[in-house]
C-alpha atoms as a PDB file:
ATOM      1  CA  UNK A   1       5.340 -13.447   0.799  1.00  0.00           C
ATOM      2  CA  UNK A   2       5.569  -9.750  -0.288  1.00  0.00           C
ATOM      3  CA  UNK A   3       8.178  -9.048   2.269  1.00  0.00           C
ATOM      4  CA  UNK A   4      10.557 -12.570   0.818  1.00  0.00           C
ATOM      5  CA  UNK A   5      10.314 -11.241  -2.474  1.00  0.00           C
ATOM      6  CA  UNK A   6      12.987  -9.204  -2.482  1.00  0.00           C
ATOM      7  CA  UNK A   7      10.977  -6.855  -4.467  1.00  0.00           C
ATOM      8  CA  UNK A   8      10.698  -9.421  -7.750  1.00  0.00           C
ATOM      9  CA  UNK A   9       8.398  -8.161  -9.608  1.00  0.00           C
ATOM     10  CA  UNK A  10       6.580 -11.301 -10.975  1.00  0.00           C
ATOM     11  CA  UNK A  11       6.112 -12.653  -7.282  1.00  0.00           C
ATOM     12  CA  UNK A  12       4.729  -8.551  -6.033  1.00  0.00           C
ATOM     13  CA  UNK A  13       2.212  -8.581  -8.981  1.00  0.00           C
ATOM     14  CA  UNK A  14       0.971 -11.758  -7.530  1.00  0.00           C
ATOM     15  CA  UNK A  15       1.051 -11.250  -3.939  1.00  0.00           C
ATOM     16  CA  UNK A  16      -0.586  -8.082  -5.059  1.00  0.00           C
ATOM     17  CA  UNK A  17      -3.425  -9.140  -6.886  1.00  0.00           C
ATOM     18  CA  UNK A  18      -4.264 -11.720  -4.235  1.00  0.00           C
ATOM     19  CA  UNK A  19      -4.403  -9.191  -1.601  1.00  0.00           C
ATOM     20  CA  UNK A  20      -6.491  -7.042  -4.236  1.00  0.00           C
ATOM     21  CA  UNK A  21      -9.166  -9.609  -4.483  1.00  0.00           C
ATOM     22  CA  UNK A  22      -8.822  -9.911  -0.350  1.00  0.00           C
ATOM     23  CA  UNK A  23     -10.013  -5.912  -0.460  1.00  0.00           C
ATOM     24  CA  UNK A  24     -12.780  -6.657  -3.024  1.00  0.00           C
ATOM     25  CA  UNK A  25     -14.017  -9.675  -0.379  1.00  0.00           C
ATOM     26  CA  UNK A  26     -13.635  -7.219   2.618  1.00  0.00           C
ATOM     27  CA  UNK A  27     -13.811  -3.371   1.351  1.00  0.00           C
ATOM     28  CA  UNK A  28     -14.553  -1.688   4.501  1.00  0.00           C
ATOM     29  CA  UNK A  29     -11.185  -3.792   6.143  1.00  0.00           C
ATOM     30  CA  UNK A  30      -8.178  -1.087   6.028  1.00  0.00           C
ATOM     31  CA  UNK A  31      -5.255  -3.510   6.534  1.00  0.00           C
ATOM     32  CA  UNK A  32      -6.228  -5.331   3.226  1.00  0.00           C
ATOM     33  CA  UNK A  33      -5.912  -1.024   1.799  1.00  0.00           C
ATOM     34  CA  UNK A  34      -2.914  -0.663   3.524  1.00  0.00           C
ATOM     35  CA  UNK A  35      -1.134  -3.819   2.322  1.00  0.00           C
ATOM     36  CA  UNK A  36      -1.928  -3.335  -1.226  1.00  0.00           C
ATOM     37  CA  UNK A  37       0.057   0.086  -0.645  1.00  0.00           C
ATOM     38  CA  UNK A  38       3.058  -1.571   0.090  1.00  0.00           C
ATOM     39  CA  UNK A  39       3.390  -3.678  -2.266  1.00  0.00           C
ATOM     40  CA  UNK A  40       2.702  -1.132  -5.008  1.00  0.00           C
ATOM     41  CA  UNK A  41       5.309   1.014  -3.055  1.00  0.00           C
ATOM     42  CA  UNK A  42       7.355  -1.786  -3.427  1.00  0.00           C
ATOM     43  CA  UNK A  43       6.892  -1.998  -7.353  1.00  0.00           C
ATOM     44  CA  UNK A  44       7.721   1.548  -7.778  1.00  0.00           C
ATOM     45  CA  UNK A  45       3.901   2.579  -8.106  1.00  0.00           C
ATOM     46  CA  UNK A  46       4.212   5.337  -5.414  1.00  0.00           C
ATOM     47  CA  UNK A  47       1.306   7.320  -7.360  1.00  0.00           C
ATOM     48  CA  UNK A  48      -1.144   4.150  -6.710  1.00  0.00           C
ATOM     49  CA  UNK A  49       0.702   3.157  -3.114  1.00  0.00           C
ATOM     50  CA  UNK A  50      -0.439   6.631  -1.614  1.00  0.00           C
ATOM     51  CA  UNK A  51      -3.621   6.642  -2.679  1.00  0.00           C
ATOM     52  CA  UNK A  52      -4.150   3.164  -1.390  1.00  0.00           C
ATOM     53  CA  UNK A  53      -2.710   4.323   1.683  1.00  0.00           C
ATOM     54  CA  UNK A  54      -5.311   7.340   1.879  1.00  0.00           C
ATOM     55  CA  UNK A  55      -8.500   5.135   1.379  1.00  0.00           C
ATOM     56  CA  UNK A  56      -6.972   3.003   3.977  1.00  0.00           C
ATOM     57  CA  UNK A  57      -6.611   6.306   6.504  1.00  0.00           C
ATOM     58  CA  UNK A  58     -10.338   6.869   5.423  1.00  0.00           C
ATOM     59  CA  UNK A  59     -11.535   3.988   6.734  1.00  0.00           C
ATOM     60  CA  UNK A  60      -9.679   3.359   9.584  1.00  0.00           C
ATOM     61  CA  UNK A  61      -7.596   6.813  10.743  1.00  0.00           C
ATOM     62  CA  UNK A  62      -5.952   5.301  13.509  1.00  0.00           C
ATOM     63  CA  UNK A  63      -3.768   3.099  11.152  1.00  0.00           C
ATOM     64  CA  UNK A  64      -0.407   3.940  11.969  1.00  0.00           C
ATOM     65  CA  UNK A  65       1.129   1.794   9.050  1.00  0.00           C
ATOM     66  CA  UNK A  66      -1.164   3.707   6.489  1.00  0.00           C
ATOM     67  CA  UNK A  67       0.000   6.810   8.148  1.00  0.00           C
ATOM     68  CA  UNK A  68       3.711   6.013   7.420  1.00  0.00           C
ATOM     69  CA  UNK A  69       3.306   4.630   4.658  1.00  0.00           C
ATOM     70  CA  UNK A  70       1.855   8.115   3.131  1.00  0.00           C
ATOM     71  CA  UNK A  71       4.785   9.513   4.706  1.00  0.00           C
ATOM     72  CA  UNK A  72       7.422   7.107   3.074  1.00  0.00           C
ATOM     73  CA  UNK A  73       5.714   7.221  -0.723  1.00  0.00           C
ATOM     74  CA  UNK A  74       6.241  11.437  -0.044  1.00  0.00           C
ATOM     75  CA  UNK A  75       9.519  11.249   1.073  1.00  0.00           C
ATOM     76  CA  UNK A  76      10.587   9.252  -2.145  1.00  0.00           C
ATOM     77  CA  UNK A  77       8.987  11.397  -4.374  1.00  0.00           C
ATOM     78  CA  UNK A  78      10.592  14.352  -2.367  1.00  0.00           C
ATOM     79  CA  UNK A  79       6.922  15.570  -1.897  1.00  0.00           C
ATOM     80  CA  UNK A  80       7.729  16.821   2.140  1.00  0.00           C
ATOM     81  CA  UNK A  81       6.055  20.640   1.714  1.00  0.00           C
ATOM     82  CA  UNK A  82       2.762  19.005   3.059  1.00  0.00           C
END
């Protein structure tokens, strides 16, 4: 639903805190990591999104949507000397 939302935030801080309790169920499941990037991406939180995205890379390196998504939160912040 994160992707219909059309980045409203009352229906992210939902989809958000389901997919939160999905990575407390599941921790060592890097998707759940990765997903809860995005959506705090999406709410402007690229602080929280990245580091979301890195425990995601931590637990599962070959996650090529974690990967990006590092990528994307540091070409926002116009973070692209590393």
């Amino acid at each position: 639903f994160a992707r219909l939302a059309g980045r409203h935030k009352g229906v992210l801080n939902i989809t958000a805190s389901l997919v939160r309790r999905a990575t407390e169920a599941c921790p060592e499941v890097a998707k759940y990591l990765t997903e809860l990037g995005y959506q705090h991406m999406l709410l402007g939180d690229l602080q929280k999104a990245e580091q979301y995205f890195h425990q995601a890379v931590a637990k599962d390196e070959t996650d090529v949507r974690a990967l990006y998504g590092i990528i994307h939160c540091r070409v926002q912040e116009g973070n692209l000397d590393d």
